[in-house]
C-alpha atoms as a PDB file:
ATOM      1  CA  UNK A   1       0.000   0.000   0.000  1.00  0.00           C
ATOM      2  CA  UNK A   2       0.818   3.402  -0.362  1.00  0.00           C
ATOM      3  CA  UNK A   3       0.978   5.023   2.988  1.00  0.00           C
ATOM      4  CA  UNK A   4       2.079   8.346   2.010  1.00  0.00           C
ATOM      5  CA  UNK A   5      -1.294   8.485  -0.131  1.00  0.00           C
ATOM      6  CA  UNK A   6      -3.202   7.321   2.834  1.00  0.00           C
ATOM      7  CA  UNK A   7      -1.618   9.903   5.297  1.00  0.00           C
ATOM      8  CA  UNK A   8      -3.249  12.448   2.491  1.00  0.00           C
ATOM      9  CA  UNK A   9      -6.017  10.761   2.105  1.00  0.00           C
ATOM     10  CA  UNK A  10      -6.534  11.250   6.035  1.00  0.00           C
ATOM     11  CA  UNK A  11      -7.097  14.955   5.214  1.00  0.00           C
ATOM     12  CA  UNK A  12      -8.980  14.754   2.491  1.00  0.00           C
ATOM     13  CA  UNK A  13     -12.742  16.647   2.405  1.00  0.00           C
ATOM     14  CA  UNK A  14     -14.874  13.672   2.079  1.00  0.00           C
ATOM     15  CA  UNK A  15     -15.270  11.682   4.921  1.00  0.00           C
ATOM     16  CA  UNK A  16     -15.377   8.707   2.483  1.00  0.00           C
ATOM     17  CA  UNK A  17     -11.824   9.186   1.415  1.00  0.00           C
ATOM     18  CA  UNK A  18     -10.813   9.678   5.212  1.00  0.00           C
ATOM     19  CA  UNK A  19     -12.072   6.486   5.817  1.00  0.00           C
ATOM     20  CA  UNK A  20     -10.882   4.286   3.932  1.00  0.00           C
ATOM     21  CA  UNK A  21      -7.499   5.905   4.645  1.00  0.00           C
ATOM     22  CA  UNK A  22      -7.916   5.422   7.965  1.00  0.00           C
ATOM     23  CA  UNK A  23      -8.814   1.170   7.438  1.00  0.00           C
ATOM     24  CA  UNK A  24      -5.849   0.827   5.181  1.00  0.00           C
ATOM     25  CA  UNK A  25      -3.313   2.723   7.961  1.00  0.00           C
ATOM     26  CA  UNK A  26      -4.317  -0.630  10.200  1.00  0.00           C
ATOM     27  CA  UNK A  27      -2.052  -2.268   7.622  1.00  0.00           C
ATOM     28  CA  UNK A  28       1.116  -1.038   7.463  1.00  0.00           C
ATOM     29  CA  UNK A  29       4.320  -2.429   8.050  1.00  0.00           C
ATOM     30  CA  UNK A  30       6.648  -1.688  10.504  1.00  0.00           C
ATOM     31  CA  UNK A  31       8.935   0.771   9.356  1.00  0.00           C
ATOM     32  CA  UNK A  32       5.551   3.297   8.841  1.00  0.00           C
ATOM     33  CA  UNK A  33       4.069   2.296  12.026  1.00  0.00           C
ATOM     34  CA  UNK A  34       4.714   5.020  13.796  1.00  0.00           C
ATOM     35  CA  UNK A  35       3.581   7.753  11.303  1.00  0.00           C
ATOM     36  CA  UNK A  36       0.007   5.674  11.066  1.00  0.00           C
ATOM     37  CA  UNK A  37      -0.424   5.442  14.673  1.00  0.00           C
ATOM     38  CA  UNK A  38       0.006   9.313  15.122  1.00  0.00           C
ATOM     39  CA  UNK A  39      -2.375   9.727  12.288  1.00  0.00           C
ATOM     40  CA  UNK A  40      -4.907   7.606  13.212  1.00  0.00           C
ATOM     41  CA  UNK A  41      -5.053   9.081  16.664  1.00  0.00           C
ATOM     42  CA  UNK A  42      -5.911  12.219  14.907  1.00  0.00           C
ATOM     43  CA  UNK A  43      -8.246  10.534  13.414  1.00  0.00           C
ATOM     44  CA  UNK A  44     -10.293   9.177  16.165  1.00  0.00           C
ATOM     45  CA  UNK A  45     -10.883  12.604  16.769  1.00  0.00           C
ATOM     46  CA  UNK A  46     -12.619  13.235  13.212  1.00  0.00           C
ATOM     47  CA  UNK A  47     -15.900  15.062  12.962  1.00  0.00           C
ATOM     48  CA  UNK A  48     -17.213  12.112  10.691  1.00  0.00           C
ATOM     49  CA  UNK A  49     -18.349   8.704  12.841  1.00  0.00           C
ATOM     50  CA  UNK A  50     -17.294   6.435   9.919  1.00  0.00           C
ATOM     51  CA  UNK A  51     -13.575   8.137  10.294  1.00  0.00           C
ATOM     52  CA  UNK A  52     -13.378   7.393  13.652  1.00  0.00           C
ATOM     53  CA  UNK A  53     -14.277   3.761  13.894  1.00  0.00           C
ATOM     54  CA  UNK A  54     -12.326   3.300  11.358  1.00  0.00           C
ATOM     55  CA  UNK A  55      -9.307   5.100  12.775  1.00  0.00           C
ATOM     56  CA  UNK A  56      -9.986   3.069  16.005  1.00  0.00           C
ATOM     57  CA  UNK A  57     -10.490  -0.187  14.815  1.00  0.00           C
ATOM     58  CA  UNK A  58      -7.034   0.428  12.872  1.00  0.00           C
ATOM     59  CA  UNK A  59      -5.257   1.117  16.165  1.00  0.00           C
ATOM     60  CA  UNK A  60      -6.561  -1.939  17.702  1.00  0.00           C
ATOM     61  CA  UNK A  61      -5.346  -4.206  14.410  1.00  0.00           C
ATOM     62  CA  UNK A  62      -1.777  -1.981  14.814  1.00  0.00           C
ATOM     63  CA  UNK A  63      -2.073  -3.280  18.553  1.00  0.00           C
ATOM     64  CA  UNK A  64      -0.887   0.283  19.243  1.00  0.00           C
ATOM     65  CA  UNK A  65      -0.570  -0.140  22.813  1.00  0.00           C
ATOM     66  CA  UNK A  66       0.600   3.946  23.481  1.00  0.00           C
ATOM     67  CA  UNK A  67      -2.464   5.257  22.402  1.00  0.00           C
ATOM     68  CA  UNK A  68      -5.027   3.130  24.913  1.00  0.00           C
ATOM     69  CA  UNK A  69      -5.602   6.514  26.481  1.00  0.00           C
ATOM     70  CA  UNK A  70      -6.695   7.475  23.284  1.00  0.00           C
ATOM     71  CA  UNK A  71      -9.479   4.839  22.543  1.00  0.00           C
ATOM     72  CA  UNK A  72     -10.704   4.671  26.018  1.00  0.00           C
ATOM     73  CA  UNK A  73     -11.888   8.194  25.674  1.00  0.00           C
ATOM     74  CA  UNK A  74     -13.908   6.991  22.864  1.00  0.00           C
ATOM     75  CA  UNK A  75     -16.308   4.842  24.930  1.00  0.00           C
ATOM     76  CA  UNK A  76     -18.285   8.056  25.493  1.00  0.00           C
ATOM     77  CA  UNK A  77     -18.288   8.757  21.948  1.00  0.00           C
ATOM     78  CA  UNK A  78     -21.618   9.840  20.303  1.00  0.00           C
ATOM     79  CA  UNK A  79     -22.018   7.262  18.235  1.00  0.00           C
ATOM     80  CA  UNK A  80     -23.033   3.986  18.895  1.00  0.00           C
ATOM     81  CA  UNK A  81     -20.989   1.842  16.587  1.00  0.00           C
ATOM     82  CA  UNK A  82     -17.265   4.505  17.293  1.00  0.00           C
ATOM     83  CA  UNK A  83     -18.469   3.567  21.404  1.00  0.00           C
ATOM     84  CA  UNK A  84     -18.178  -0.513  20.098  1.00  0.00           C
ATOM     85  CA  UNK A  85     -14.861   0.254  17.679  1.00  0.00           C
ATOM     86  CA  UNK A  86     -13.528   1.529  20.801  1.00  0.00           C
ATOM     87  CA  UNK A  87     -14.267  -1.651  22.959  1.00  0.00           C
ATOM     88  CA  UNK A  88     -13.001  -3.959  20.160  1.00  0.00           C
ATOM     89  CA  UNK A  89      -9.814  -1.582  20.194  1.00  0.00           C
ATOM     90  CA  UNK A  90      -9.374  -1.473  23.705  1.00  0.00           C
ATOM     91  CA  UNK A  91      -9.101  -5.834  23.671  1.00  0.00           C
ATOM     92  CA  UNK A  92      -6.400  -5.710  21.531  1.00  0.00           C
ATOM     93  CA  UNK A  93      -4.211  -2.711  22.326  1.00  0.00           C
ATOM     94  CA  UNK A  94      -4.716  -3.961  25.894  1.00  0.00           C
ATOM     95  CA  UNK A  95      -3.444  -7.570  24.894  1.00  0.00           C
ATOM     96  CA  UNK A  96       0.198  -5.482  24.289  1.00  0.00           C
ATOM     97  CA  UNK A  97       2.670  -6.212  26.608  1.00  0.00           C
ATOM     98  CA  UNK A  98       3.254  -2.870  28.850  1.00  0.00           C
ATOM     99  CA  UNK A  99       1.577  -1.355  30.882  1.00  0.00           C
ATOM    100  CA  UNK A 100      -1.529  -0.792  28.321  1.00  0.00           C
ATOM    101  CA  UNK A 101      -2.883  -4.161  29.660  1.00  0.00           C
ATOM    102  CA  UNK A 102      -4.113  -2.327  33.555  1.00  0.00           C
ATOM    103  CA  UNK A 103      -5.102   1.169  31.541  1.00  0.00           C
ATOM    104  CA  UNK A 104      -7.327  -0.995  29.250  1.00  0.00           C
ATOM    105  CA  UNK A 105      -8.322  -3.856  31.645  1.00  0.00           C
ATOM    106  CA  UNK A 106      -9.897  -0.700  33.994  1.00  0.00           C
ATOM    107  CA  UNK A 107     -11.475   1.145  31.245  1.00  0.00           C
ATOM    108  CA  UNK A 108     -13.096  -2.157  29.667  1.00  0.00           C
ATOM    109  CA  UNK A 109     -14.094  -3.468  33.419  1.00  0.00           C
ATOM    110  CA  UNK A 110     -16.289  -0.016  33.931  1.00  0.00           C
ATOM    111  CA  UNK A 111     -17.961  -0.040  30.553  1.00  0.00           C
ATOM    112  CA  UNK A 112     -19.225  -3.296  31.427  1.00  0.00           C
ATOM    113  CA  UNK A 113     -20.123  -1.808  34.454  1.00  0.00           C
ATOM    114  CA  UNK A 114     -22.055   1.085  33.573  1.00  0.00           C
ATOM    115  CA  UNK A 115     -21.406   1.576  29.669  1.00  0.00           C
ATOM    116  CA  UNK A 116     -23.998   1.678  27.123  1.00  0.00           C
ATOM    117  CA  UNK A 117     -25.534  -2.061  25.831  1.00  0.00           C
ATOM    118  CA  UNK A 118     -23.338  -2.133  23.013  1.00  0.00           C
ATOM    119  CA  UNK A 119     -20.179  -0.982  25.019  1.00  0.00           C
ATOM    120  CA  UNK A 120     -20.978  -3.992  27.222  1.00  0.00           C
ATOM    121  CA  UNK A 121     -21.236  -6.442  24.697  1.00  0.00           C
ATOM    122  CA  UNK A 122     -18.024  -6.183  23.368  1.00  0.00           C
ATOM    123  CA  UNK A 123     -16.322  -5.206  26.566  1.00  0.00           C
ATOM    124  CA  UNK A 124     -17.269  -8.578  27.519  1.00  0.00           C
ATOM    125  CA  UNK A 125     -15.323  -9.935  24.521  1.00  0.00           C
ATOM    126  CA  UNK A 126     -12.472  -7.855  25.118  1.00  0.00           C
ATOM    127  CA  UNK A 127     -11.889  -8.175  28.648  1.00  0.00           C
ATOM    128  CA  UNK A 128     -11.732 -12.430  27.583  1.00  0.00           C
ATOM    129  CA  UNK A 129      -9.290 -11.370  24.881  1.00  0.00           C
ATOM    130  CA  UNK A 130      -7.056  -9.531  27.293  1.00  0.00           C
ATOM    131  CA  UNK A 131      -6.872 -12.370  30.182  1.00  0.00           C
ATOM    132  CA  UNK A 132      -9.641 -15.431  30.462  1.00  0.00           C
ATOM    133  CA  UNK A 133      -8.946 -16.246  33.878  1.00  0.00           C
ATOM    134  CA  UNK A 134      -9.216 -12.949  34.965  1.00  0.00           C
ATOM    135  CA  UNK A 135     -12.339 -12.096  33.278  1.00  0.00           C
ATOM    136  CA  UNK A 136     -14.397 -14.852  34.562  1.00  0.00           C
ATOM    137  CA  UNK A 137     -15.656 -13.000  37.967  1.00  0.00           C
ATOM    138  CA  UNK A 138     -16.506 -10.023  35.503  1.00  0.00           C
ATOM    139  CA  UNK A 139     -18.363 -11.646  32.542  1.00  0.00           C
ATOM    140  CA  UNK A 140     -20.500 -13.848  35.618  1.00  0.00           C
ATOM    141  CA  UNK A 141     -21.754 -10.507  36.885  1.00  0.00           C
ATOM    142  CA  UNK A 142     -22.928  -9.773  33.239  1.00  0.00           C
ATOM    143  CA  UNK A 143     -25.152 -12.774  33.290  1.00  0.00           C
ATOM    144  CA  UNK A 144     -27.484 -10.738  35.082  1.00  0.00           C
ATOM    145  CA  UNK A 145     -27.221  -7.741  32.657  1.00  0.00           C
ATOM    146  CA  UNK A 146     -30.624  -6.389  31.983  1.00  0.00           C
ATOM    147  CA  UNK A 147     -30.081  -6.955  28.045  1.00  0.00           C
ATOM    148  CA  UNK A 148     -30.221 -10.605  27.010  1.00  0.00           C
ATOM    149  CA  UNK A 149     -27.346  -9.384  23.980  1.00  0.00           C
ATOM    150  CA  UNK A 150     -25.350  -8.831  26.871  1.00  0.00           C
ATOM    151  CA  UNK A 151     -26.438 -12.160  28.288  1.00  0.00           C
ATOM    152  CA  UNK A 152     -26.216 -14.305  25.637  1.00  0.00           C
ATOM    153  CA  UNK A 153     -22.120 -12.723  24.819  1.00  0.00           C
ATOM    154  CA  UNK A 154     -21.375 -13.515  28.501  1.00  0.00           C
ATOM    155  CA  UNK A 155     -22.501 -16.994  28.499  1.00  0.00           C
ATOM    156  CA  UNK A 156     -20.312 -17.576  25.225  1.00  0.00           C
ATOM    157  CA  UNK A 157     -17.262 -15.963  26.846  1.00  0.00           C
ATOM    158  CA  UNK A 158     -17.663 -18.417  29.964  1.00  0.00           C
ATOM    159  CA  UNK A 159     -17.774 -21.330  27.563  1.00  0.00           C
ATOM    160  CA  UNK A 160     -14.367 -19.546  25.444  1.00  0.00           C
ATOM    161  CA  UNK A 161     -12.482 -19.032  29.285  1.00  0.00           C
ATOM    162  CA  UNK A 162     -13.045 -22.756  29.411  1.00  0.00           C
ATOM    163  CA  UNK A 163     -13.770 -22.630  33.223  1.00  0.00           C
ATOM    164  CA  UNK A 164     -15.742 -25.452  34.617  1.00  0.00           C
ATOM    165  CA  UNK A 165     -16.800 -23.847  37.663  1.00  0.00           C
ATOM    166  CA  UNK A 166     -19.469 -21.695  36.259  1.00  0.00           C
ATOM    167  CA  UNK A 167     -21.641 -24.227  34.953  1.00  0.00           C
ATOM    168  CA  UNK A 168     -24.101 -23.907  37.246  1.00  0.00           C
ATOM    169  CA  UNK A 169     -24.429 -19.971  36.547  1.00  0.00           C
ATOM    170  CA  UNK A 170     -24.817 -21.341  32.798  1.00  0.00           C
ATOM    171  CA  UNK A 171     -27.341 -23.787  33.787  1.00  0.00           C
ATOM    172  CA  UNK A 172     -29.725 -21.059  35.436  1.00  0.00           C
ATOM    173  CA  UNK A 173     -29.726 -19.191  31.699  1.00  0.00           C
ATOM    174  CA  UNK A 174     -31.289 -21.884  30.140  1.00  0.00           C
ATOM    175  CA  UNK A 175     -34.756 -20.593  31.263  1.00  0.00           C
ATOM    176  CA  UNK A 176     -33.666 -17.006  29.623  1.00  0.00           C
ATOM    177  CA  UNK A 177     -34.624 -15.551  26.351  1.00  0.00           C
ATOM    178  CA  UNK A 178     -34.021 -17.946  23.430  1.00  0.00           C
ATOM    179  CA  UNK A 179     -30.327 -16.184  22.016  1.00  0.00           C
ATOM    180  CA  UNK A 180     -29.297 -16.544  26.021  1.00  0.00           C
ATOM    181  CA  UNK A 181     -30.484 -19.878  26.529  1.00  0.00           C
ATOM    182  CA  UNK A 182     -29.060 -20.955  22.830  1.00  0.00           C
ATOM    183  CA  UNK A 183     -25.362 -19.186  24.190  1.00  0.00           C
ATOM    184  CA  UNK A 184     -25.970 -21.105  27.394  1.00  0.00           C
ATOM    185  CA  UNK A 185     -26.178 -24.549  26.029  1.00  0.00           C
ATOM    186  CA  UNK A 186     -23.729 -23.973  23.860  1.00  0.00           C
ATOM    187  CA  UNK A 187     -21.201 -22.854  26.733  1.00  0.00           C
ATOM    188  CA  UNK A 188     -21.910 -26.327  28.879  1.00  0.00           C
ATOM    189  CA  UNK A 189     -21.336 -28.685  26.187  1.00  0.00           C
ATOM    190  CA  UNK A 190     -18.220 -26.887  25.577  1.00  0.00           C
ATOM    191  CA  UNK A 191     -17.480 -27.398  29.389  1.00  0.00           C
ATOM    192  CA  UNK A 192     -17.983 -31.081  29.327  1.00  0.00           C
ATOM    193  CA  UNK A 193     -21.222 -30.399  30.598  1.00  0.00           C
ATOM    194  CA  UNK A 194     -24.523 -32.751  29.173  1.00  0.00           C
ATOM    195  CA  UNK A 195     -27.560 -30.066  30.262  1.00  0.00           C
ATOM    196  CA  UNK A 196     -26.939 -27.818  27.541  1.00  0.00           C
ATOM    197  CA  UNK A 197     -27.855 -30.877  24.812  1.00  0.00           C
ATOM    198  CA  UNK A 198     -31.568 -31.024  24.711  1.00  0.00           C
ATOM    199  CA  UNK A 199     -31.138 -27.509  23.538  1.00  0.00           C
ATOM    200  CA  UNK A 200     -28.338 -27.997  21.054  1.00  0.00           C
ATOM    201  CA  UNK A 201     -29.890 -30.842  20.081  1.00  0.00           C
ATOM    202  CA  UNK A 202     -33.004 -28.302  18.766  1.00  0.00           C
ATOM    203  CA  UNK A 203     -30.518 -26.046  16.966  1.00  0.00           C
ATOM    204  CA  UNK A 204     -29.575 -28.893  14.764  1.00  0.00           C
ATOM    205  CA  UNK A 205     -32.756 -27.312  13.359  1.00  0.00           C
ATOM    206  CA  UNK A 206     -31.238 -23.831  12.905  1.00  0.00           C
ATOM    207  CA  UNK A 207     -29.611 -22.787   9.503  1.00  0.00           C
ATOM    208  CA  UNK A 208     -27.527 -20.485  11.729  1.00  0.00           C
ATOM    209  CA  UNK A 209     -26.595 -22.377  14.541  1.00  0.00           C
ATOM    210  CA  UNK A 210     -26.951 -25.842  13.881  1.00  0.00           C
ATOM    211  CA  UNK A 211     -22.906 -26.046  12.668  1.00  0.00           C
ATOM    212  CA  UNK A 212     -21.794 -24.845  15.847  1.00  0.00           C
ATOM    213  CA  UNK A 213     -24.530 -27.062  17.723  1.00  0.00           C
ATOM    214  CA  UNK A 214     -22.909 -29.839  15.734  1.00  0.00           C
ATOM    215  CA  UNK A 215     -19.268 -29.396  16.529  1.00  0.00           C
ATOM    216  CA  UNK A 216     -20.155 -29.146  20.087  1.00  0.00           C
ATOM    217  CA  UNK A 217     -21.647 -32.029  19.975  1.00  0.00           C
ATOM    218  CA  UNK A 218     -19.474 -34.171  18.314  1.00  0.00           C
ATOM    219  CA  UNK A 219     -16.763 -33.090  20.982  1.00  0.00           C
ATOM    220  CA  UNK A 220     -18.424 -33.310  23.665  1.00  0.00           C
ATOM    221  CA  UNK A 221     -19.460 -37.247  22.700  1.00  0.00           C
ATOM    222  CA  UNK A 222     -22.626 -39.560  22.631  1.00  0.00           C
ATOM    223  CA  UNK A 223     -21.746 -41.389  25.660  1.00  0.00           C
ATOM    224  CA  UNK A 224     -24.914 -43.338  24.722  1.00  0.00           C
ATOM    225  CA  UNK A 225     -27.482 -40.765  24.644  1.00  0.00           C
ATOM    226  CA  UNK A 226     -30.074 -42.408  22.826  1.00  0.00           C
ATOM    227  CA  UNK A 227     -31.945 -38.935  21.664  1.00  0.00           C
ATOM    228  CA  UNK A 228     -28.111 -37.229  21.057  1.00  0.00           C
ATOM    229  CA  UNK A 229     -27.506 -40.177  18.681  1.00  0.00           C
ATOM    230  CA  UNK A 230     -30.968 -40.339  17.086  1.00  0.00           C
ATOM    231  CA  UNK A 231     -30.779 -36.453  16.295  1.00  0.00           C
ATOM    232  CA  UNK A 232     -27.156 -36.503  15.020  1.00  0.00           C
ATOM    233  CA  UNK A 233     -28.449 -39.922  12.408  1.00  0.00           C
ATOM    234  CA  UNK A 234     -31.176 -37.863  11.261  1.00  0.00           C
ATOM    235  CA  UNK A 235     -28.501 -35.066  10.181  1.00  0.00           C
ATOM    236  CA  UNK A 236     -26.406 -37.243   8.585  1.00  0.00           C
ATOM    237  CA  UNK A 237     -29.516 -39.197   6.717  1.00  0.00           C
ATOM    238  CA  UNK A 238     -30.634 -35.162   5.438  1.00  0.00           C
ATOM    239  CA  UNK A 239     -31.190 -35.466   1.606  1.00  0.00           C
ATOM    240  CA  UNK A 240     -30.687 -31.762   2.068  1.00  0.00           C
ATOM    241  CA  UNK A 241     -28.705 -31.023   4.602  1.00  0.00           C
ATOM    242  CA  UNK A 242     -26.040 -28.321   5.634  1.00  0.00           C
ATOM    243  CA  UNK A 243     -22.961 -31.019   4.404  1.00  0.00           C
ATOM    244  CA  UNK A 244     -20.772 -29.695   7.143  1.00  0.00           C
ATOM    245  CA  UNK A 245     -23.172 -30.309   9.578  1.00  0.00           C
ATOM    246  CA  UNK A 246     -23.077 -33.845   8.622  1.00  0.00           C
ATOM    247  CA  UNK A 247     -20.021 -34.059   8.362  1.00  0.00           C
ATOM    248  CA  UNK A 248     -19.657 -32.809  12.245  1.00  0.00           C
ATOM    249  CA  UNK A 249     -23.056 -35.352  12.866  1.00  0.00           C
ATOM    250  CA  UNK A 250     -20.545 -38.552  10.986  1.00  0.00           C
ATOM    251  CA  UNK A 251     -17.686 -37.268  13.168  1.00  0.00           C
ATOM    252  CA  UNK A 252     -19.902 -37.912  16.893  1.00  0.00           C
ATOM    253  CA  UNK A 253     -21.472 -41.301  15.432  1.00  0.00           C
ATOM    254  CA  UNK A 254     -17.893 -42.538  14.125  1.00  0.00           C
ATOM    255  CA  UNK A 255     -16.413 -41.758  17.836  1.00  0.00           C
ATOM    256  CA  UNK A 256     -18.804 -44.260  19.197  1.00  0.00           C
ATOM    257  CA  UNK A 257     -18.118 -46.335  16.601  1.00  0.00           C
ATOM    258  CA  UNK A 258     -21.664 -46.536  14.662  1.00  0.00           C
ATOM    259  CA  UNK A 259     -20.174 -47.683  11.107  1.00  0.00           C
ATOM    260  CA  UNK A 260     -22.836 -44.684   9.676  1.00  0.00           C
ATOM    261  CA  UNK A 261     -20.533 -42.420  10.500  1.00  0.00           C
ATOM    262  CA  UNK A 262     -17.431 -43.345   9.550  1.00  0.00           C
ATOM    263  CA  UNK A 263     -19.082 -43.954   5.731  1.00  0.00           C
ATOM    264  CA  UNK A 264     -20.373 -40.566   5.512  1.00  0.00           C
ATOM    265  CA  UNK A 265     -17.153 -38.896   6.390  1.00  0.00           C
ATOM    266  CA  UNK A 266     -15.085 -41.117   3.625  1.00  0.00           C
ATOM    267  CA  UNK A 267     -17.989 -39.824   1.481  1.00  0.00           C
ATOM    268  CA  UNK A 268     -17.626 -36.216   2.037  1.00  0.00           C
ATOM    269  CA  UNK A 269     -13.735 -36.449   2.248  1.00  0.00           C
ATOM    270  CA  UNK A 270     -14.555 -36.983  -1.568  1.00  0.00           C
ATOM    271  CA  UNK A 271     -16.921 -33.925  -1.936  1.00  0.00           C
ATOM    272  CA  UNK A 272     -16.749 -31.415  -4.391  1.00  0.00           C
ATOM    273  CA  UNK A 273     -16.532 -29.137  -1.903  1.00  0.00           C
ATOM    274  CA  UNK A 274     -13.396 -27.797  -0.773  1.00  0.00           C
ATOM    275  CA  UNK A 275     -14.564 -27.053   2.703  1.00  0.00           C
ATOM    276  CA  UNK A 276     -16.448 -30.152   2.835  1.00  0.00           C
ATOM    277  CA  UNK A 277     -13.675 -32.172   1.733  1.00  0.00           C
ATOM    278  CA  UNK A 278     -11.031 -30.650   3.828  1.00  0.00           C
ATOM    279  CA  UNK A 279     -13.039 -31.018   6.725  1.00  0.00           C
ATOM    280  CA  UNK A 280     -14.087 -34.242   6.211  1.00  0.00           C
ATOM    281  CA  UNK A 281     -10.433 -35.260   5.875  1.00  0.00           C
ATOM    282  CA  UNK A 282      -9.218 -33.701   8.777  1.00  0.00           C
ATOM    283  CA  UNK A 283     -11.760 -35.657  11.047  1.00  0.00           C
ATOM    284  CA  UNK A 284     -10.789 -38.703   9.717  1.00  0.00           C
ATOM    285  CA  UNK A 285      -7.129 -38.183  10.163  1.00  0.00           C
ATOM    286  CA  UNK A 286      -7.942 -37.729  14.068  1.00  0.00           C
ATOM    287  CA  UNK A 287      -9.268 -40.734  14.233  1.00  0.00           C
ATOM    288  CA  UNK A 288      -6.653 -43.115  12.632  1.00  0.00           C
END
């Protein structure tokens, strides 16, 4: 790229141009680093909203761990979507080494505190991205956030931090609003834990979430559960099924050794597809 067009481009009079000089900056190599961070700090101060998410999402990507001051001031920002660039930005700057990581980890810990919904949502993210461990007592206070987005994102982060001793905050979400209760689920078979499959087992259903449902499944294991196993046979037996579904479906069936399974996936390691194929492959090679 050319970054002494971009740096022009950052004072250009449509906001348009600014932008997209401000996304390209978050891509420059090291020897103009410096020179794009100072720019895009100027940037985040831009009378245009698209300029300054992009100028702050580009200072997370640049990991530009000087200018967390910078961001953090952008959580009050107008704007709903700069207030979110911010909290993405803040996650990664604060994942720096230095001493970024206690500026960030206090300005990410009050958004979720008493930021706006969407300030909360990602700081939950962010706040996992920075340290899991340390995040858990945090994002298990935001299970009782009064928006179920908020919810539903905190319940996936406790199932990402990979922390067994919140299941039982998990399990009391699966009464919650469908998108919490889905997250939930999700989160406890990830943990090794068995109540969240009735529910995955439903979002086999779901064009959206019935891949992930799958791959959860399939890792966490039939252990001979009879409706588990019926449910992941009638994925795999789909005339029209999602293919990597079934190809996740083969993969739990072939672990317990049902002889279904193991068919389909030398099937699909012959797909057409790439990503079926290379998929389908890669299971099979884990269970040589």
């Amino acid at each position: 790229m050319n970054v002494d067009a971009a740096l022009r481009d950052l004072e250009h009079a449509d906001p348009r141009v600014r932008a997209q000089a401000a996304d390209a900056l978050g891509r420059v190599d090291d020897p103009d680093r410096t020179a794009a961070i100072r720019a895009l700090v100027r940037a985040c101060d831009d009378a245009h909203a698209a300029v300054r998410y992009a100028a702050l999402l580009s200072l997370g990507e640049l990991a530009a761990d000087s200018t967390v001051e910078a961001v953090a001031a952008r959580l009050s920002d107008g704007e709903p979507l700069v207030r979110e660039a911010a909290t993405i930005a803040l996650g990664q700057v604060g994942s720096a080494p230095g001493a970024a990581i206690e500026v960030a980890w206090s300005a990410l810990a009050e958004a979720l505190r008493v930021g706006a919904p969407e300030v909360r949502f990602q700081a939950v993210a962010s706040l996992v991205e920075i340290s899991p461990a340390r995040a858990v007592p945090l994002v298990l206070a935001a299970l009782d956030d009064q928006d179920h987005k908020v919810r539903a994102q905190a319940a996936a982060a406790l199932g990402d931090a990979g922390d067994p001793s919140v299941a039982e905050a998990l399990t009391a979400l699966l009464d919650d609003a469908d998108d919490v209760r889905y997250e939930a689920a999700l989160a406890l078979v990830r943990l090794g834990d068995r109540r969240g499959v009735p529910f995955l087992i439903r979002a086999l259903g779901s064009s959206e979430r019935a891949l992930d449902a799958a791959t959860a499944l399939a890792a966490l294991g039939l252990d001979g559960d009879p409706a588990m196993t019926a449910a992941l046979a009638r994925e795999v037996g789909r005339f029209f099924g999602d293919p990597l579904v079934k190809v996740r479906a083969a993969e739990a069936l072939a672990r317990a050794g049902d002889p279904s399974g193991r068919a389909h996936l030398d099937k699909a390691a012959r797909s057409r597809r790439d990503d079926v194929r290379g998929l389908a492959q890669s299971v099979l090679e884990t269970l040589k």
